[in-house]
PDB file of N, CA and C in Angstrom:
ATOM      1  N   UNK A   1     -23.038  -9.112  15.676  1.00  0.00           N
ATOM      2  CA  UNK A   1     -21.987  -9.223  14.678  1.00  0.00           C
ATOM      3  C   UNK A   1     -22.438 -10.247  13.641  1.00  0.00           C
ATOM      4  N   UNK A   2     -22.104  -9.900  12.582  1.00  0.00           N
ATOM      5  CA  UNK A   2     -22.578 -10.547  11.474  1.00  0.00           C
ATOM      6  C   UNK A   2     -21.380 -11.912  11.171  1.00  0.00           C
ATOM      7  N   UNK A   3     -22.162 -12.889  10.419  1.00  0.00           N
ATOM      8  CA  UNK A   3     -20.939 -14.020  10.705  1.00  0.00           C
ATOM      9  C   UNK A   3     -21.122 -14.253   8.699  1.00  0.00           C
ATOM     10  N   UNK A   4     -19.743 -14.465   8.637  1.00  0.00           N
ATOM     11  CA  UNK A   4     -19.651 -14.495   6.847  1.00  0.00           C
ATOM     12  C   UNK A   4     -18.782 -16.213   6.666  1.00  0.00           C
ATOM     13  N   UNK A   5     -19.151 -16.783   5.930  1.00  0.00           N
ATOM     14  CA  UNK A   5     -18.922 -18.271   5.203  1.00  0.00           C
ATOM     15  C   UNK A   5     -17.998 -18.110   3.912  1.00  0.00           C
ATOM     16  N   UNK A   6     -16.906 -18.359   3.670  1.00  0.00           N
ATOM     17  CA  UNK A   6     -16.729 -18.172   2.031  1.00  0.00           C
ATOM     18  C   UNK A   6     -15.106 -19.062   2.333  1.00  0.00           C
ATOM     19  N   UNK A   7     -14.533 -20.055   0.853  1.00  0.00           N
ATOM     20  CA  UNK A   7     -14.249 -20.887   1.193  1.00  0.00           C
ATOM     21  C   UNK A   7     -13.084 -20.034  -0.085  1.00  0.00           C
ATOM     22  N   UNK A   8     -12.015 -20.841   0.137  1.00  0.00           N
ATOM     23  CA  UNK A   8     -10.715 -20.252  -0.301  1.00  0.00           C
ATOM     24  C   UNK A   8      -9.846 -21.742  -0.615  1.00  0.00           C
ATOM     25  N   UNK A   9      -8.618 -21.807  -1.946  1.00  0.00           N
ATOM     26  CA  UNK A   9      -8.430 -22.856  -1.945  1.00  0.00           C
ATOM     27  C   UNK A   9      -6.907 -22.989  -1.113  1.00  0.00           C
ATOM     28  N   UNK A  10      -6.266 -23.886  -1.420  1.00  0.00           N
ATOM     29  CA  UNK A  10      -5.165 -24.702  -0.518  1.00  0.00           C
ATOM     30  C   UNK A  10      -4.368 -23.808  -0.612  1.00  0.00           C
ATOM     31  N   UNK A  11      -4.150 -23.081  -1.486  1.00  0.00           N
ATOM     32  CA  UNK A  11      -2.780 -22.596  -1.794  1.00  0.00           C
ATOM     33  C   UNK A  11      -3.137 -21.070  -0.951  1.00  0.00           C
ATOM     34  N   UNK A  12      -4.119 -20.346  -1.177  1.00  0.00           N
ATOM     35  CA  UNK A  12      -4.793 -19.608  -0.219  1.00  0.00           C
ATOM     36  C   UNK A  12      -4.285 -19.682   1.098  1.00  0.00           C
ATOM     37  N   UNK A  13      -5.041 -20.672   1.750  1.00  0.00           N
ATOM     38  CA  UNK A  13      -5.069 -21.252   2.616  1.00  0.00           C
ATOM     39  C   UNK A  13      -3.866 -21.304   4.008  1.00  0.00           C
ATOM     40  N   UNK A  14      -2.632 -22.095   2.781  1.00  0.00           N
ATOM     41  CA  UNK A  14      -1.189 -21.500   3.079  1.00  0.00           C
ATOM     42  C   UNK A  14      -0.707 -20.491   3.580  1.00  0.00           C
ATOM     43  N   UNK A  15      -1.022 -19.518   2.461  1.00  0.00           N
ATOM     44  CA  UNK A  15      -0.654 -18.371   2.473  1.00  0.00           C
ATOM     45  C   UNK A  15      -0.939 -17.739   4.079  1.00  0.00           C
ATOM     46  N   UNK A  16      -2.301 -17.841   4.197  1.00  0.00           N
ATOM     47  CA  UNK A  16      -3.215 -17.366   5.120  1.00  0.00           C
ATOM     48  C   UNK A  16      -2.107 -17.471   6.645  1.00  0.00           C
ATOM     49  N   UNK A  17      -2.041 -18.841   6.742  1.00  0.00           N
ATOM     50  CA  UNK A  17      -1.715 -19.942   7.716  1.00  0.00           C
ATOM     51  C   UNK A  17      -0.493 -19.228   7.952  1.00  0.00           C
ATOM     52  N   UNK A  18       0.770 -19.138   6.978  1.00  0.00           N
ATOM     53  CA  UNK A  18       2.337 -18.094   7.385  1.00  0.00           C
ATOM     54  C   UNK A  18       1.639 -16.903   7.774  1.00  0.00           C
ATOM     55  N   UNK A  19       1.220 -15.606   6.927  1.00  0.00           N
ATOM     56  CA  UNK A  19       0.860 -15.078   7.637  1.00  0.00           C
ATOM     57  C   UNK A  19       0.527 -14.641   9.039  1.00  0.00           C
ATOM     58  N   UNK A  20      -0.737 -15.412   9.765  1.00  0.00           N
ATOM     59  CA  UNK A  20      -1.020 -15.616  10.859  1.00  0.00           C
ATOM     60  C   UNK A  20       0.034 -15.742  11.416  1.00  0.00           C
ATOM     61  N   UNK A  21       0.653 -16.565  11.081  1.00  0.00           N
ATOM     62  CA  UNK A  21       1.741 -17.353  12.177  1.00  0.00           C
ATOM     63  C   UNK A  21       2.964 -15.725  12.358  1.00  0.00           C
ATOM     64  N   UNK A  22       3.526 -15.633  11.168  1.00  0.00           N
ATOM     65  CA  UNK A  22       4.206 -14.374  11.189  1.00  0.00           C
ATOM     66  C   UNK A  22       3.548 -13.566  12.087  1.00  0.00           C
ATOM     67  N   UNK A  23       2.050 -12.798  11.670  1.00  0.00           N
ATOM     68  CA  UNK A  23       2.023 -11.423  12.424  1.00  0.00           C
ATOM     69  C   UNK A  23       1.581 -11.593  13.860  1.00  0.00           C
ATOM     70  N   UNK A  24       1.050 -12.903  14.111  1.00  0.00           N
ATOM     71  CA  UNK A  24       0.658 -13.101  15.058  1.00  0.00           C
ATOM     72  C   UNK A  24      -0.671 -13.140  15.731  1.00  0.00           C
ATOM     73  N   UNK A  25      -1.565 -13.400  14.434  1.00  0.00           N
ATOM     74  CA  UNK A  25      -3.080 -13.474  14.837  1.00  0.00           C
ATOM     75  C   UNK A  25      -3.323 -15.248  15.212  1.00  0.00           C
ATOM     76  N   UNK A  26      -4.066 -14.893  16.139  1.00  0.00           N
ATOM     77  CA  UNK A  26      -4.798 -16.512  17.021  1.00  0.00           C
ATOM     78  C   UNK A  26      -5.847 -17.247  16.114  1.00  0.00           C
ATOM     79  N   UNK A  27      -6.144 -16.100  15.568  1.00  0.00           N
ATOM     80  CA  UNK A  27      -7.264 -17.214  14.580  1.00  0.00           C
ATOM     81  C   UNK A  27      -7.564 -16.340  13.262  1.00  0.00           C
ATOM     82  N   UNK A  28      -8.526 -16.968  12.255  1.00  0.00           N
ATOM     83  CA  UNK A  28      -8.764 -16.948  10.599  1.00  0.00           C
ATOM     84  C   UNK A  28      -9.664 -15.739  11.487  1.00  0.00           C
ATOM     85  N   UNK A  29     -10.475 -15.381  11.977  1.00  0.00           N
ATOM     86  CA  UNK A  29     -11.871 -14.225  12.265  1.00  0.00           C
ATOM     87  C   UNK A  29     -10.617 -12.848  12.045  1.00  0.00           C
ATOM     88  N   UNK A  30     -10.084 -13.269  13.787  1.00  0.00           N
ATOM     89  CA  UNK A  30      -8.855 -11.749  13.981  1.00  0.00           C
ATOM     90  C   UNK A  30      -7.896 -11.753  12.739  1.00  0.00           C
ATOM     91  N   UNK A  31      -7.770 -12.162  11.901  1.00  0.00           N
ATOM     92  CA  UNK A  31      -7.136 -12.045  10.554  1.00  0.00           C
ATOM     93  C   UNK A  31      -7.957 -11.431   9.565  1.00  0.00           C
ATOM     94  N   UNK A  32      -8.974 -12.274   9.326  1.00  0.00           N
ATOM     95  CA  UNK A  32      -9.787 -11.190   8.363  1.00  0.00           C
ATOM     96  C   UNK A  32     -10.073 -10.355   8.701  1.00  0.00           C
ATOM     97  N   UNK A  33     -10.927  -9.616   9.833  1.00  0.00           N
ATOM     98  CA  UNK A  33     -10.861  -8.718  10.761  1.00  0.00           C
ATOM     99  C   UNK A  33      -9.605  -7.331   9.926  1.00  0.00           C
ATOM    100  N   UNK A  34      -8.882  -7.456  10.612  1.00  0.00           N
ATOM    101  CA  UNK A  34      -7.667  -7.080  10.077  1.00  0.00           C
ATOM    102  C   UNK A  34      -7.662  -6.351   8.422  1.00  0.00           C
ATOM    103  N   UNK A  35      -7.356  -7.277   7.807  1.00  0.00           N
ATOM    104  CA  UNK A  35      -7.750  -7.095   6.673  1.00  0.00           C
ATOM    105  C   UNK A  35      -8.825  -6.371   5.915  1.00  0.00           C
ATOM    106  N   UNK A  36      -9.561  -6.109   6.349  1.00  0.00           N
ATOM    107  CA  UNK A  36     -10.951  -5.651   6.508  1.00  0.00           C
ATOM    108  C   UNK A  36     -10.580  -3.944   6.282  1.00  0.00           C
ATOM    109  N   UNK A  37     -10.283  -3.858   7.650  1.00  0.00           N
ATOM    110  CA  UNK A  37      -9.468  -2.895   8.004  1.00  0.00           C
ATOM    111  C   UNK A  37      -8.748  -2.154   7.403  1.00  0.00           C
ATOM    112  N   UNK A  38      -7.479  -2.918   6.948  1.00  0.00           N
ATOM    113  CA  UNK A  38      -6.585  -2.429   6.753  1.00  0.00           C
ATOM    114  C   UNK A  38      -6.572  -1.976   5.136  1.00  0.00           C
ATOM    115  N   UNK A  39      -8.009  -2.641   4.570  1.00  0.00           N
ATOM    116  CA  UNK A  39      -7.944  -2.134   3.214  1.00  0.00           C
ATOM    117  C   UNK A  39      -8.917  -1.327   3.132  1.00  0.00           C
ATOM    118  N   UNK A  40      -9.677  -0.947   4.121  1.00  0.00           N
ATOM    119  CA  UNK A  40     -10.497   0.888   4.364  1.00  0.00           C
ATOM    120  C   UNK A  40      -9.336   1.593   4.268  1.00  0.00           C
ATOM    121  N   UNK A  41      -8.296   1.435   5.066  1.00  0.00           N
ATOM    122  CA  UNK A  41      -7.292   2.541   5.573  1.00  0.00           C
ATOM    123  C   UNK A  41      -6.198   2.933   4.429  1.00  0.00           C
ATOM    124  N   UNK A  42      -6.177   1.772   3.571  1.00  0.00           N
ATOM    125  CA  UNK A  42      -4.546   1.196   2.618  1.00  0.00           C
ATOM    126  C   UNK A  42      -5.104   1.225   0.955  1.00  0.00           C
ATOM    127  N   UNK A  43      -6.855   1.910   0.589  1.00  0.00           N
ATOM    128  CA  UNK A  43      -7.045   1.434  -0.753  1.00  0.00           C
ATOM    129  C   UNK A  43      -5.892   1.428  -1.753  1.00  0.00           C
ATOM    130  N   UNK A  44      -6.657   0.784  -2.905  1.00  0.00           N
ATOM    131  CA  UNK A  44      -5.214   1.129  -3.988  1.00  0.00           C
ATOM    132  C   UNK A  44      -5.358   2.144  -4.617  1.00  0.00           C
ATOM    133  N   UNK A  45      -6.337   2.860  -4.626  1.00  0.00           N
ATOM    134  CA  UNK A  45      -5.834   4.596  -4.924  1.00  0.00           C
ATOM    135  C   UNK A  45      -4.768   4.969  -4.290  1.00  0.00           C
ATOM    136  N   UNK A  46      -5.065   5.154  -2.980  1.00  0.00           N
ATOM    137  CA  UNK A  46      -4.257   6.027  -2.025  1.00  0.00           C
ATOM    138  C   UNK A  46      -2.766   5.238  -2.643  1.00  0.00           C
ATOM    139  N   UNK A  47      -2.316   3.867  -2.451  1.00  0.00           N
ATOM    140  CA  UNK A  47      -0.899   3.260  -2.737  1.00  0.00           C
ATOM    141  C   UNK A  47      -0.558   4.084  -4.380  1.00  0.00           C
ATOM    142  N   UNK A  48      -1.764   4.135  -5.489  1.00  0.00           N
ATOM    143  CA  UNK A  48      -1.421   4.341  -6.959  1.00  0.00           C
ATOM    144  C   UNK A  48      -0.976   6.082  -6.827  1.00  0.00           C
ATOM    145  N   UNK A  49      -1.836   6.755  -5.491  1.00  0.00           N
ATOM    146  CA  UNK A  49      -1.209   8.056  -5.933  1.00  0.00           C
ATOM    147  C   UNK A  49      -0.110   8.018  -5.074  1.00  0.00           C
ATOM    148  N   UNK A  50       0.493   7.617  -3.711  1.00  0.00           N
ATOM    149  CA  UNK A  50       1.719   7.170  -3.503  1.00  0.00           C
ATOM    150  C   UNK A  50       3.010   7.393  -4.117  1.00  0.00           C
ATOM    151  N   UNK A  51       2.754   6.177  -5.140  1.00  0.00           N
ATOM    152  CA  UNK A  51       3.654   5.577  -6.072  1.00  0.00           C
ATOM    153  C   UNK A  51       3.732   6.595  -7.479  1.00  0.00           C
ATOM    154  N   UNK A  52       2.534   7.162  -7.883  1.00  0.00           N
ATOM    155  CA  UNK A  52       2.912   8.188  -8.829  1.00  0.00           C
ATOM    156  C   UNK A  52       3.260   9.702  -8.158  1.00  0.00           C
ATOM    157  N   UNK A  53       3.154   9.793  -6.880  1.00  0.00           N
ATOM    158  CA  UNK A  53       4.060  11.004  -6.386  1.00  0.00           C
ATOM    159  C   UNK A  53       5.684  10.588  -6.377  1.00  0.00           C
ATOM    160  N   UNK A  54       6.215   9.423  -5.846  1.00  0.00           N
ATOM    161  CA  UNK A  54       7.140   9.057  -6.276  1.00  0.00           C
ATOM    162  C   UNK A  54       7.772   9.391  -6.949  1.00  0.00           C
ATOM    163  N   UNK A  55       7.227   9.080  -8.076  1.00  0.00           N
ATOM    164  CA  UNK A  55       7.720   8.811  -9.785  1.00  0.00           C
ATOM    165  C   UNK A  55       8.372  10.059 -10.080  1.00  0.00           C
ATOM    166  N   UNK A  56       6.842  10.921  -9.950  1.00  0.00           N
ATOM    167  CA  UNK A  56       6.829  12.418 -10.383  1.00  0.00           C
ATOM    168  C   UNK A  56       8.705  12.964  -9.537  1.00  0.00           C
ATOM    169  N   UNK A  57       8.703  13.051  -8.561  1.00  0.00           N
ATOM    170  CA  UNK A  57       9.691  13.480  -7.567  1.00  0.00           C
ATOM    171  C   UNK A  57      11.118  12.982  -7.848  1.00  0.00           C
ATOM    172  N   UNK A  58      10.747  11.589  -8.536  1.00  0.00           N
ATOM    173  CA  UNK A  58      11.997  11.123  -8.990  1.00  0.00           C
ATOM    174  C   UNK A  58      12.810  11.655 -10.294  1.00  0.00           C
ATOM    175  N   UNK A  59      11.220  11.719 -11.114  1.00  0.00           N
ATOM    176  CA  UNK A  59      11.916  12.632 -12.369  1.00  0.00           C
ATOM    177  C   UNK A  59      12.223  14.470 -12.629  1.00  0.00           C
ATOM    178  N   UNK A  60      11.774  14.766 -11.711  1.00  0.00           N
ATOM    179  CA  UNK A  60      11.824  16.376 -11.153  1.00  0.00           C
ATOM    180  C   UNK A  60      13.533  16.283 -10.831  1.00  0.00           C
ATOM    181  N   UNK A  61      13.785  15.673  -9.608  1.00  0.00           N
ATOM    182  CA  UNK A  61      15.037  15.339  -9.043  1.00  0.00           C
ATOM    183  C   UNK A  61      16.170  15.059  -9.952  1.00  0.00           C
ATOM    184  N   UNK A  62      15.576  13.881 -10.909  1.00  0.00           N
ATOM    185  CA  UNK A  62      16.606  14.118 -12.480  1.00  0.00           C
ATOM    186  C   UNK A  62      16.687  15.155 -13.342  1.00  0.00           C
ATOM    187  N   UNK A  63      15.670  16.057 -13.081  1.00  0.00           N
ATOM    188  CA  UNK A  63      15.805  16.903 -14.572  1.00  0.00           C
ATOM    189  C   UNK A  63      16.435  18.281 -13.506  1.00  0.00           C
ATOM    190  N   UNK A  64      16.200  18.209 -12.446  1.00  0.00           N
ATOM    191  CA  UNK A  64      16.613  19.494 -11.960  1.00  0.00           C
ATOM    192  C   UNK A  64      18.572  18.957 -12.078  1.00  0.00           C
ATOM    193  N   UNK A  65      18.790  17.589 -11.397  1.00  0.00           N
ATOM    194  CA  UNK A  65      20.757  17.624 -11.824  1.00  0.00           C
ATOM    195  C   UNK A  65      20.827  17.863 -13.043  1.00  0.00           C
ATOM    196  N   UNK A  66      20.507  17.951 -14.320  1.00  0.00           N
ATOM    197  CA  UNK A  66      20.181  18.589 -15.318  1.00  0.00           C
ATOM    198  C   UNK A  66      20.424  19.325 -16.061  1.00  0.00           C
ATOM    199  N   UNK A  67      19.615  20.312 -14.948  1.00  0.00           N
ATOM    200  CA  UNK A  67      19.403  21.743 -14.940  1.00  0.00           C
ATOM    201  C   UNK A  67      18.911  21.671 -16.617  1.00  0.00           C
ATOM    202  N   UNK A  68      17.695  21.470 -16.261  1.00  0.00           N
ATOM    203  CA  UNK A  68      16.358  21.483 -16.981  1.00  0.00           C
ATOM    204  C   UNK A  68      14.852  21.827 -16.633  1.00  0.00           C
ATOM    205  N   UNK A  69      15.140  22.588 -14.982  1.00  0.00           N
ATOM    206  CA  UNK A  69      13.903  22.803 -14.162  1.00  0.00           C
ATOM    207  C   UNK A  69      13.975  24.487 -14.651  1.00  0.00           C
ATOM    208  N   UNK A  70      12.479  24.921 -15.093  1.00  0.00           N
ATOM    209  CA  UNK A  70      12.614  26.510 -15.422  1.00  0.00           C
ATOM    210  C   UNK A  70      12.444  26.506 -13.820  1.00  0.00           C
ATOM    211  N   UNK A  71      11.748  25.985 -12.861  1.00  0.00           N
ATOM    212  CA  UNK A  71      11.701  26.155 -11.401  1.00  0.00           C
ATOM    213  C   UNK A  71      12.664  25.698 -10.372  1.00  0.00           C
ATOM    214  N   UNK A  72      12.920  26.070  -9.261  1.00  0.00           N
ATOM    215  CA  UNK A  72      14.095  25.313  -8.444  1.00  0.00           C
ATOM    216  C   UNK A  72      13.218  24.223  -8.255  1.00  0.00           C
ATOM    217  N   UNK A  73      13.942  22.978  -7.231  1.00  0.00           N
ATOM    218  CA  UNK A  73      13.056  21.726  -7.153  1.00  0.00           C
ATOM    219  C   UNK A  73      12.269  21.937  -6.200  1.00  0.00           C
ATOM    220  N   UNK A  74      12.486  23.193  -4.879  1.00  0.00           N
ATOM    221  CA  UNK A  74      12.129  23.350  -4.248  1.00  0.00           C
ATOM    222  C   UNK A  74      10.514  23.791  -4.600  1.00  0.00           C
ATOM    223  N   UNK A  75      11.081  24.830  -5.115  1.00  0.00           N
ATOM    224  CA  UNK A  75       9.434  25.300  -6.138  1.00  0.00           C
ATOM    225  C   UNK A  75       8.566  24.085  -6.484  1.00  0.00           C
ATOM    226  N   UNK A  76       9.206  23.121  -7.045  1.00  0.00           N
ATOM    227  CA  UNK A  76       8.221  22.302  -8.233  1.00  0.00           C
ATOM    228  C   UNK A  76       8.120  21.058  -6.469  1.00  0.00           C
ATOM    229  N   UNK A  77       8.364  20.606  -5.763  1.00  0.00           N
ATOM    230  CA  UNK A  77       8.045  19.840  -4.932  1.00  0.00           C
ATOM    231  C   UNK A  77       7.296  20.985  -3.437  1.00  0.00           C
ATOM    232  N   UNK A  78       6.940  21.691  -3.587  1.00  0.00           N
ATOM    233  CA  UNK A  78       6.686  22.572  -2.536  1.00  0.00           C
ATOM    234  C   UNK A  78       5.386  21.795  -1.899  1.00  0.00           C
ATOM    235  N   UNK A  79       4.713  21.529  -2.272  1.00  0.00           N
ATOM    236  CA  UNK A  79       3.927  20.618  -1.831  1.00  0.00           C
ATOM    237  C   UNK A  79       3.560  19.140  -1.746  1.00  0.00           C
ATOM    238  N   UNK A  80       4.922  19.002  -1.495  1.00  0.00           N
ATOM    239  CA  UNK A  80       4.934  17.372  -1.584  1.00  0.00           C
ATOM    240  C   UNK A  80       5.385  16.647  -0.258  1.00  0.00           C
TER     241      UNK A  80
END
């Protein structure tokens, strides 16, 4: 296992420290660890297309009470 050095400031630090304490990691390694992880699994693509399926669904949903959809909503969300 490879061992990594890199230094972070106070306010960081903090942050880090609730965290831990919240989710319940024993130490700074099993935290970054984690993290590591969890941003293979969580990129911010995947959250940006998320959040613009959302959007899209939200304004479909308005225009269909409307009745401004040439499609039912069913149609226009069929794959969502």
């Amino acid at each position: 296992m490879a061992t990594i050095f890199f230094k972070i400031n106070a306010t960081q630090e903090q942050e880090v420290q609730k965290l831990m304490q919240k989710e319940g990691y024993t130490n700074k390694a099993e935290f970054f660890r984690f993290l590591v992880k969890f941003f293979k699994y969580h990129s911010p693509e995947e959250a940006h297309l998320k959040k613009a399926t959302q959007e899209l669904t939200d304004v479909l949903k308005k225009l269909n009470k409307k009745g401004q959809l040439n499609k039912s909503i069913e149609e226009q969300l069929s794959d969502v």
